[in-house]
Each structure stands twice: as structure tokens, then as C-alpha cells.
PDB file of N, CA and C in Angstrom:
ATOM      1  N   UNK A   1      88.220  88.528  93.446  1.00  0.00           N
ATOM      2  CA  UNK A   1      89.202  89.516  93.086  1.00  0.00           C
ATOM      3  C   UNK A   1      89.095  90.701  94.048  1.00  0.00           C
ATOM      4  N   UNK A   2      90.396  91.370  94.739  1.00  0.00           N
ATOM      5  CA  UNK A   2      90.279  92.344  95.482  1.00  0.00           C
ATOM      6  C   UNK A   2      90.109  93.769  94.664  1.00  0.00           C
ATOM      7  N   UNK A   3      88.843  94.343  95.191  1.00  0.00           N
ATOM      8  CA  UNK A   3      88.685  95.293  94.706  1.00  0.00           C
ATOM      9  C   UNK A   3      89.577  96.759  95.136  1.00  0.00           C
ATOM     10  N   UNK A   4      90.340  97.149  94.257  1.00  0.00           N
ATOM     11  CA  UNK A   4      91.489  98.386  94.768  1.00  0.00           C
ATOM     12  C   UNK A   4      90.911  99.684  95.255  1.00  0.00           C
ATOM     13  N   UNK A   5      89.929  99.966  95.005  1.00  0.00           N
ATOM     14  CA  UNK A   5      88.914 101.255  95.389  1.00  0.00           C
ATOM     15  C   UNK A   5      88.971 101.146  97.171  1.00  0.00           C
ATOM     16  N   UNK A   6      89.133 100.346  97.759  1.00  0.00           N
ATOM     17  CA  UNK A   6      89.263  99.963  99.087  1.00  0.00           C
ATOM     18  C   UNK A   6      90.322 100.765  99.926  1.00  0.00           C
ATOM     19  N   UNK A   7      91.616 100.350  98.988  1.00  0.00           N
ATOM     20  CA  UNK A   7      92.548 100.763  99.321  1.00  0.00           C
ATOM     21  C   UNK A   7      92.941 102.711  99.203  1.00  0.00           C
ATOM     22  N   UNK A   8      91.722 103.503  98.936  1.00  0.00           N
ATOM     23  CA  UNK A   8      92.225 104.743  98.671  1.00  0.00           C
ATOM     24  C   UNK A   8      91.354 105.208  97.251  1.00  0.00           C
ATOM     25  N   UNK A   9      91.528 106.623  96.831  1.00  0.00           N
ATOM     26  CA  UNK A   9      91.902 106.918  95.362  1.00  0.00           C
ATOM     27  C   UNK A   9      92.691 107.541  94.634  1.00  0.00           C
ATOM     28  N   UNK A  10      94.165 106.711  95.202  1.00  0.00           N
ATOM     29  CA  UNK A  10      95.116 107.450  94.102  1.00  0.00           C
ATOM     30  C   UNK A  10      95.384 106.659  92.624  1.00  0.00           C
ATOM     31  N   UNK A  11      95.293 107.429  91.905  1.00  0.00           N
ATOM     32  CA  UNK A  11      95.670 106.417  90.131  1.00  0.00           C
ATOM     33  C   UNK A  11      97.077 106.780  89.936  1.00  0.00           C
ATOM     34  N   UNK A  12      97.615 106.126  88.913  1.00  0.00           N
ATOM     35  CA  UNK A  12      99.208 106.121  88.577  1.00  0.00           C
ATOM     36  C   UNK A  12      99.122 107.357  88.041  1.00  0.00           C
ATOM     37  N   UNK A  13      98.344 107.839  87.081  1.00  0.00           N
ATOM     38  CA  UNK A  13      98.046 109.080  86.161  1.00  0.00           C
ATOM     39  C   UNK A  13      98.316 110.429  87.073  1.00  0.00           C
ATOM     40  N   UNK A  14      97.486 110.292  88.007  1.00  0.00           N
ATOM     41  CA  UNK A  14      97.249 111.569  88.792  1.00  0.00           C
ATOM     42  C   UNK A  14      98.077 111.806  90.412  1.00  0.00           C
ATOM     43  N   UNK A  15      98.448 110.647  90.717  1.00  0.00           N
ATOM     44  CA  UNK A  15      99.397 111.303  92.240  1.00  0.00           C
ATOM     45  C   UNK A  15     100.736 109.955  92.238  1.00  0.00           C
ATOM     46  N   UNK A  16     101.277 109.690  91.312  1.00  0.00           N
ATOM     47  CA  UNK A  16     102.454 109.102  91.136  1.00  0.00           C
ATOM     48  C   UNK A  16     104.018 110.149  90.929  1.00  0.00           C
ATOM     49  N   UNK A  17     103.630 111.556  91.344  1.00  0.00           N
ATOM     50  CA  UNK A  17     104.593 112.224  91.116  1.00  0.00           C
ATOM     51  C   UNK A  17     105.651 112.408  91.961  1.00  0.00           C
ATOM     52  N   UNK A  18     107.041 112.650  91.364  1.00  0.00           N
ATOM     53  CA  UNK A  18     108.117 112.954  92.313  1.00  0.00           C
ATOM     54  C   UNK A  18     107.891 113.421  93.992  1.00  0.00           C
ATOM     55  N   UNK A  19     106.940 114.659  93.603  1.00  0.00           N
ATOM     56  CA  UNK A  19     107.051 115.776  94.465  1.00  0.00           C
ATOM     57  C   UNK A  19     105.852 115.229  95.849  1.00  0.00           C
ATOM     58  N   UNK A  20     105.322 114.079  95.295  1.00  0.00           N
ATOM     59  CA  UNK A  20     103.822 114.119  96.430  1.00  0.00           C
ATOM     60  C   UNK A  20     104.474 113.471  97.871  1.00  0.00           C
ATOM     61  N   UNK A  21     105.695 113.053  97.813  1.00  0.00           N
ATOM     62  CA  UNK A  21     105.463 112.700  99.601  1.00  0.00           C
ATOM     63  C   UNK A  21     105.125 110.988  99.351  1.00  0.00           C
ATOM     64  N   UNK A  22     104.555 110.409 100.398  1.00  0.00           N
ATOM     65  CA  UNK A  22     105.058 109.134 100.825  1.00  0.00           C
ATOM     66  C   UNK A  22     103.442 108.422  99.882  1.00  0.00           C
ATOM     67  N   UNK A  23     102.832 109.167  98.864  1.00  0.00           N
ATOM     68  CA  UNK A  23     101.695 108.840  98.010  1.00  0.00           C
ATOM     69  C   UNK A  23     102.029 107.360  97.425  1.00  0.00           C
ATOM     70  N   UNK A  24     101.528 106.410  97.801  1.00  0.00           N
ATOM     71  CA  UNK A  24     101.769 104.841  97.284  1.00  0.00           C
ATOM     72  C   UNK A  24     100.490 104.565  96.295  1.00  0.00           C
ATOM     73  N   UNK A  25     100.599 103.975  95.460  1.00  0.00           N
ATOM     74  CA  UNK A  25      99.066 104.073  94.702  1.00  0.00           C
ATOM     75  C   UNK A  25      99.156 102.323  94.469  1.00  0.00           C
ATOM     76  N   UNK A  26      97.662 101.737  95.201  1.00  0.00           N
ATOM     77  CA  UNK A  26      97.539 100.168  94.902  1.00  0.00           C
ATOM     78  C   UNK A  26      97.676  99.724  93.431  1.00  0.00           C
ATOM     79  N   UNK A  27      97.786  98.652  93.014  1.00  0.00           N
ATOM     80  CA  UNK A  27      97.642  98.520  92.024  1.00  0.00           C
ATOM     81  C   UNK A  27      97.457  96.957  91.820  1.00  0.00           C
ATOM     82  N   UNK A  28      97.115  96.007  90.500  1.00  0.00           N
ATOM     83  CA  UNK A  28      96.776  94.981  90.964  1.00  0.00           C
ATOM     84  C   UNK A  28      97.965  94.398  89.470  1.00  0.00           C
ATOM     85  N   UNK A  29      98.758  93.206  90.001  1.00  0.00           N
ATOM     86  CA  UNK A  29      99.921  92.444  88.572  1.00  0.00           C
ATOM     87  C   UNK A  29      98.429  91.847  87.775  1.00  0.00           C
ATOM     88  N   UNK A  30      99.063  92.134  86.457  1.00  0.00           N
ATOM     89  CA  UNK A  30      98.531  91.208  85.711  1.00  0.00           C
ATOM     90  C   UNK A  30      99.167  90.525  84.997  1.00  0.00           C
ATOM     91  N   UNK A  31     100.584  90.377  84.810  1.00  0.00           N
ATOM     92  CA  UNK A  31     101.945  90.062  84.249  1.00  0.00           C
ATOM     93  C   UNK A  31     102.575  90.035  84.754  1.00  0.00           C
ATOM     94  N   UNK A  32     103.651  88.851  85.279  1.00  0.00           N
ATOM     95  CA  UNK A  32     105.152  89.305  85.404  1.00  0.00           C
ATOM     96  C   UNK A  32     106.228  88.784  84.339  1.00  0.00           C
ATOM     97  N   UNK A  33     107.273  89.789  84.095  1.00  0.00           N
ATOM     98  CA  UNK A  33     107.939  89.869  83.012  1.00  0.00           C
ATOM     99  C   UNK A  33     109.773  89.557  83.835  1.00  0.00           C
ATOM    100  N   UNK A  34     110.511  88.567  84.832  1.00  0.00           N
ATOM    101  CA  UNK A  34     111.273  88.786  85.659  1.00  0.00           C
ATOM    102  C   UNK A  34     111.077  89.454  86.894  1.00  0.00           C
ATOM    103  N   UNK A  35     112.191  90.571  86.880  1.00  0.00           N
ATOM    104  CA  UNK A  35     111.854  91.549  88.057  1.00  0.00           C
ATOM    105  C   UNK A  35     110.870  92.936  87.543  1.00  0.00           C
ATOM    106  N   UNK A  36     109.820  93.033  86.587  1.00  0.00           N
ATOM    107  CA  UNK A  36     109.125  93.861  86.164  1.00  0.00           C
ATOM    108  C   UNK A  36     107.926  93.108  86.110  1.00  0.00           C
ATOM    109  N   UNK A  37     106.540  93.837  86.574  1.00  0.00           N
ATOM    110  CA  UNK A  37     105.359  93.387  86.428  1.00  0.00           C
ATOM    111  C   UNK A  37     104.125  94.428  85.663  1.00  0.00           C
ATOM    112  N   UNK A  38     103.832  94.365  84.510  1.00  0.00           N
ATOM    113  CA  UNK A  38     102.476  94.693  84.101  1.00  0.00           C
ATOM    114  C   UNK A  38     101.627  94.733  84.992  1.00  0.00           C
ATOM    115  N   UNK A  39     101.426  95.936  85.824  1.00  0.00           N
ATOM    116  CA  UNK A  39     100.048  96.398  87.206  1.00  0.00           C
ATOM    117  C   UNK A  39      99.388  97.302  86.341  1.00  0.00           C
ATOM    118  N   UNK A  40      97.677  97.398  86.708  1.00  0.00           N
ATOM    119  CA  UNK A  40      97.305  97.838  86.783  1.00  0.00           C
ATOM    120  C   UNK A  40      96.530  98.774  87.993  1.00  0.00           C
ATOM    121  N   UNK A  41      95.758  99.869  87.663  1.00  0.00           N
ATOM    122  CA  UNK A  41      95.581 100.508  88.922  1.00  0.00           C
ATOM    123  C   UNK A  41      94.119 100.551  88.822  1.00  0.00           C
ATOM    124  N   UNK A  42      93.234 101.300  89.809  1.00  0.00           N
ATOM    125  CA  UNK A  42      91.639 101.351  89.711  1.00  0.00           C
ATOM    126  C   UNK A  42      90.820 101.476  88.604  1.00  0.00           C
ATOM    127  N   UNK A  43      91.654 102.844  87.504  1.00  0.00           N
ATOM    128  CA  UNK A  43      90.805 102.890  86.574  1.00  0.00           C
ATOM    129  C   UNK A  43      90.966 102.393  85.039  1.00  0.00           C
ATOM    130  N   UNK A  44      91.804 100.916  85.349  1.00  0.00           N
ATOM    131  CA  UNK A  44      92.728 100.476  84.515  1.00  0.00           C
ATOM    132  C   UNK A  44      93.899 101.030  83.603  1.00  0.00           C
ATOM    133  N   UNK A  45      94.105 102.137  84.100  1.00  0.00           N
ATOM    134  CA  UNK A  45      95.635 102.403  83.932  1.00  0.00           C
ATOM    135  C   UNK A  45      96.740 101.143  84.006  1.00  0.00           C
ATOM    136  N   UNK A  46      97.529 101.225  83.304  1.00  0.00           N
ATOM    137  CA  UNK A  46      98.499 100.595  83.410  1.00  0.00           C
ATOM    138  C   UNK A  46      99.657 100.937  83.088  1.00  0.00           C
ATOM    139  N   UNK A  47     100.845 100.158  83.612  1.00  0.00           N
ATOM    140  CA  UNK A  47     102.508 100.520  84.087  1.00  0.00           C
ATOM    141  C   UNK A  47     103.199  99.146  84.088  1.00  0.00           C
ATOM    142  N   UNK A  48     104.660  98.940  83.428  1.00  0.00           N
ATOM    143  CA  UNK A  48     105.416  98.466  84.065  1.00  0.00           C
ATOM    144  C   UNK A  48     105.844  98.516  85.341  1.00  0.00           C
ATOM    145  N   UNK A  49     106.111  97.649  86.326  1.00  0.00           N
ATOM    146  CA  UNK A  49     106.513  98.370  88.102  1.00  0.00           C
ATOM    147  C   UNK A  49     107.750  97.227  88.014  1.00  0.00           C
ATOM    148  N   UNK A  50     108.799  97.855  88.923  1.00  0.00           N
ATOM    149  CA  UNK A  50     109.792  97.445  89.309  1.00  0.00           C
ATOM    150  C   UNK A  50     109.420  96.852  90.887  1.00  0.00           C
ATOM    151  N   UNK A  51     109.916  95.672  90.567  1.00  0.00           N
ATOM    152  CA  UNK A  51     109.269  94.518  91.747  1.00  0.00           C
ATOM    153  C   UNK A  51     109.910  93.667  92.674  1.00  0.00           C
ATOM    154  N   UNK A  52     111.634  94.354  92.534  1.00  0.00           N
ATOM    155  CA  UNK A  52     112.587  93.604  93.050  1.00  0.00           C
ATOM    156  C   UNK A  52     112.554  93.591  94.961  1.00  0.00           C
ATOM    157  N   UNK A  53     111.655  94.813  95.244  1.00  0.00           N
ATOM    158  CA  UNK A  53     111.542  94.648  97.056  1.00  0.00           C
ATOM    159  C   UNK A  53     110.726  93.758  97.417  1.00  0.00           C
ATOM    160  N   UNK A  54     109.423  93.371  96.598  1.00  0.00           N
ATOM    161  CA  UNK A  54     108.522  92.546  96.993  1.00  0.00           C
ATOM    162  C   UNK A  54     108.590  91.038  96.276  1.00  0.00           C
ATOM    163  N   UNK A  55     109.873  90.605  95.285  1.00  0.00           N
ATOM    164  CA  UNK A  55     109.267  88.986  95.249  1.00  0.00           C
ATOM    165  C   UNK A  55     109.456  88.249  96.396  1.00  0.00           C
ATOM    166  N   UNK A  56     108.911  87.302  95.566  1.00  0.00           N
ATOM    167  CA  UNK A  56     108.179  86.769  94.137  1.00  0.00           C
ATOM    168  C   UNK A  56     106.360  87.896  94.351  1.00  0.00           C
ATOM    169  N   UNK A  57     106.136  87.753  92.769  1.00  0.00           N
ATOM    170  CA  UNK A  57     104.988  88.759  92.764  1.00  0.00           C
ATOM    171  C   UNK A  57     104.398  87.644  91.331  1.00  0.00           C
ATOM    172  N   UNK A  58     103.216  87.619  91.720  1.00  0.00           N
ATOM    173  CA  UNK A  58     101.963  86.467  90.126  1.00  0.00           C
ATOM    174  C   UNK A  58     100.981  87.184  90.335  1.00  0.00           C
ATOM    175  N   UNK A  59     100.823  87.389  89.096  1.00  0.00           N
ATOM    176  CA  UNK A  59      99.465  87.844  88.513  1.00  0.00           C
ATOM    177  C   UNK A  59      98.000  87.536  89.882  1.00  0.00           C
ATOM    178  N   UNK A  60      97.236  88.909  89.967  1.00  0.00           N
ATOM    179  CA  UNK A  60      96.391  88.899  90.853  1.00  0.00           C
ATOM    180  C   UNK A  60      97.042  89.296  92.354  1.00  0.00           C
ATOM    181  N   UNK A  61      98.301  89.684  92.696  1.00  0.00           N
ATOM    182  CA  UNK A  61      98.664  90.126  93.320  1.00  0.00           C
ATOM    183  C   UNK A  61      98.489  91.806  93.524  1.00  0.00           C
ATOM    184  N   UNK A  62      98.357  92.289  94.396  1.00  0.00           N
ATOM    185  CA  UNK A  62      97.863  93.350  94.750  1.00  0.00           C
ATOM    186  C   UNK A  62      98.957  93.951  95.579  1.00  0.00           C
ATOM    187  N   UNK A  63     100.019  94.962  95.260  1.00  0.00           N
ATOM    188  CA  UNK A  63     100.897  95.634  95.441  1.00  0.00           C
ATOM    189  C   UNK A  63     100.742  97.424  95.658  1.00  0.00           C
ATOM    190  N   UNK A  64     101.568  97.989  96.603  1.00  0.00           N
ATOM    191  CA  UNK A  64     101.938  99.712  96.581  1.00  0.00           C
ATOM    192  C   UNK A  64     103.109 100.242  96.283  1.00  0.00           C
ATOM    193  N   UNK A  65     102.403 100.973  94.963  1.00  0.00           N
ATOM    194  CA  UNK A  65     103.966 101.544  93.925  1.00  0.00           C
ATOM    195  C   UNK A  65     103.984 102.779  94.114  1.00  0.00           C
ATOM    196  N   UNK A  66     104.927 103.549  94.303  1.00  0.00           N
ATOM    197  CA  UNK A  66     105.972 104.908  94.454  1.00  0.00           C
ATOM    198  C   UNK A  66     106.726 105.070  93.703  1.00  0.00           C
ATOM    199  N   UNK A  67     106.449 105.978  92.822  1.00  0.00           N
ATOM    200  CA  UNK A  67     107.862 105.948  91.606  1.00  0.00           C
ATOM    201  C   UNK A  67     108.319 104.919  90.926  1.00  0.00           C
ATOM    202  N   UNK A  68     106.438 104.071  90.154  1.00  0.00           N
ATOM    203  CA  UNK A  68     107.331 102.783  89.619  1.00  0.00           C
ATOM    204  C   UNK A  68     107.853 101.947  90.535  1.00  0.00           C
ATOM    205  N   UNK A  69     108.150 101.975  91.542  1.00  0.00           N
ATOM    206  CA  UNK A  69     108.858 100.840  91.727  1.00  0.00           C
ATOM    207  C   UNK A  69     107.522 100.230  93.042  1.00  0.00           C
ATOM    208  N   UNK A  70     107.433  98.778  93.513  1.00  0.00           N
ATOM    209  CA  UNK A  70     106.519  98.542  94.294  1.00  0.00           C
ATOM    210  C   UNK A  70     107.398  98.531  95.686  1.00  0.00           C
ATOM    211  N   UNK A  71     106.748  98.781  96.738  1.00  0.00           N
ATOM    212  CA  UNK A  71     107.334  98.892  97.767  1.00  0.00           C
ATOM    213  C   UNK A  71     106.515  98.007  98.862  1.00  0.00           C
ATOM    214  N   UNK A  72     105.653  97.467  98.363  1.00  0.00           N
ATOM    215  CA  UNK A  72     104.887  96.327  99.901  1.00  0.00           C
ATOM    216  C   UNK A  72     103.878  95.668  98.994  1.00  0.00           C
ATOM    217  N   UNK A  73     103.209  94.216  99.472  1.00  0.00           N
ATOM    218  CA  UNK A  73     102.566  93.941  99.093  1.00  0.00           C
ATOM    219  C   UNK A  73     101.018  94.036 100.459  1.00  0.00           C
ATOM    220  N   UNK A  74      99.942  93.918  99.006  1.00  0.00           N
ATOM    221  CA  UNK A  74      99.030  93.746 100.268  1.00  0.00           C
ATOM    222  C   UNK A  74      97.751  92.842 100.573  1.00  0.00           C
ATOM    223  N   UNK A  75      97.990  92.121 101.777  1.00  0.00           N
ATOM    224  CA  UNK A  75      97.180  91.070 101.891  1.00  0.00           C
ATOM    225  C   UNK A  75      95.550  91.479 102.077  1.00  0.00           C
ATOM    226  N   UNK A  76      94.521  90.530 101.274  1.00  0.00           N
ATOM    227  CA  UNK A  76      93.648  90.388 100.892  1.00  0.00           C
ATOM    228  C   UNK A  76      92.716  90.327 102.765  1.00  0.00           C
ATOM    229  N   UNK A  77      92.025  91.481 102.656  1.00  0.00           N
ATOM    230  CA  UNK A  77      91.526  91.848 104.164  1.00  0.00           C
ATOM    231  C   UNK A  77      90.283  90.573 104.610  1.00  0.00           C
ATOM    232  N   UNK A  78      90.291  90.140 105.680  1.00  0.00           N
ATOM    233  CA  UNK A  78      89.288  89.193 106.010  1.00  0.00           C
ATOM    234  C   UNK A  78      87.725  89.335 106.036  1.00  0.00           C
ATOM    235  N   UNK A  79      86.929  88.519 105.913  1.00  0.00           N
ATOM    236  CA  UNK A  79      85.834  89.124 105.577  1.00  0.00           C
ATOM    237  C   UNK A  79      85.096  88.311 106.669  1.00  0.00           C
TER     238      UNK A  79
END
């Protein structure tokens, strides 16, 4: 499982706001519901995200959301 702490520390809670600028916060599906996915974020926060730029999106996928909605997915770094 990719650990999201990698990617930064922004949480949905604390820098998901209008006003922050180009702030993407990782997050990891644990659901998809259609074009909506149950993500969670580092400190298990969780959100519905709007997922229509990045399908298809399955559970264990690791995505960057802005205002709810996901905007890229992101591949699992080589080791």
C-alpha cells in the first residue's frame, strides 16, 4: 500500500480551501460510487471526490483533489 505521507502534508480538513492556490491534497479511493469515490487522506479523513477527470478510478488508487474534485492520478514511485 502506498503510503500518502510521501506525497506532502496537506489533509482535506486543513488546506482544501477555496482561497489556497494550486494546494492538491493526496488522497487514497476506498470506494467508488460511479463518477464519485469515497478517498481518504493521511490522517484518515474522509470525502466524497468527484472523479470524472481521472477515470476509471478502484479502490487503492491514489489520486490529487482540489476542491473535491480529483484532478491527476498518481503512480506508485519505483523502488
Amino acid at each position: 500500500m502506498i503510503d500518502l505521507s510521501i506525497y506532502g502534508s496537506c489533509t482535506l480538513d486543513q488546506d482544501g480551501c477555496v482561497t489556497c492556490g494550486d494546494t492538491a491534497i493526496p488522497v487514497r479511493v476506498l470506494e467508488v460510487h460511479g463518477q464519485e469515490a469515497l478517498c481518504e487522506d493521511r490522517l484518515g479523513q474522509r470525502a466524497l471526490i468527484a472523479t470524472d477527470f481521472v477515470v476509471p478510478v478502484a479502490p487503492g488508487d491514489v489520486l490529487l483533489v482540489h476542491l473535491g474534485v480529483a484532478i491527476a492520478r498518481v503512480k506508485e514511485a519505483s523502488r
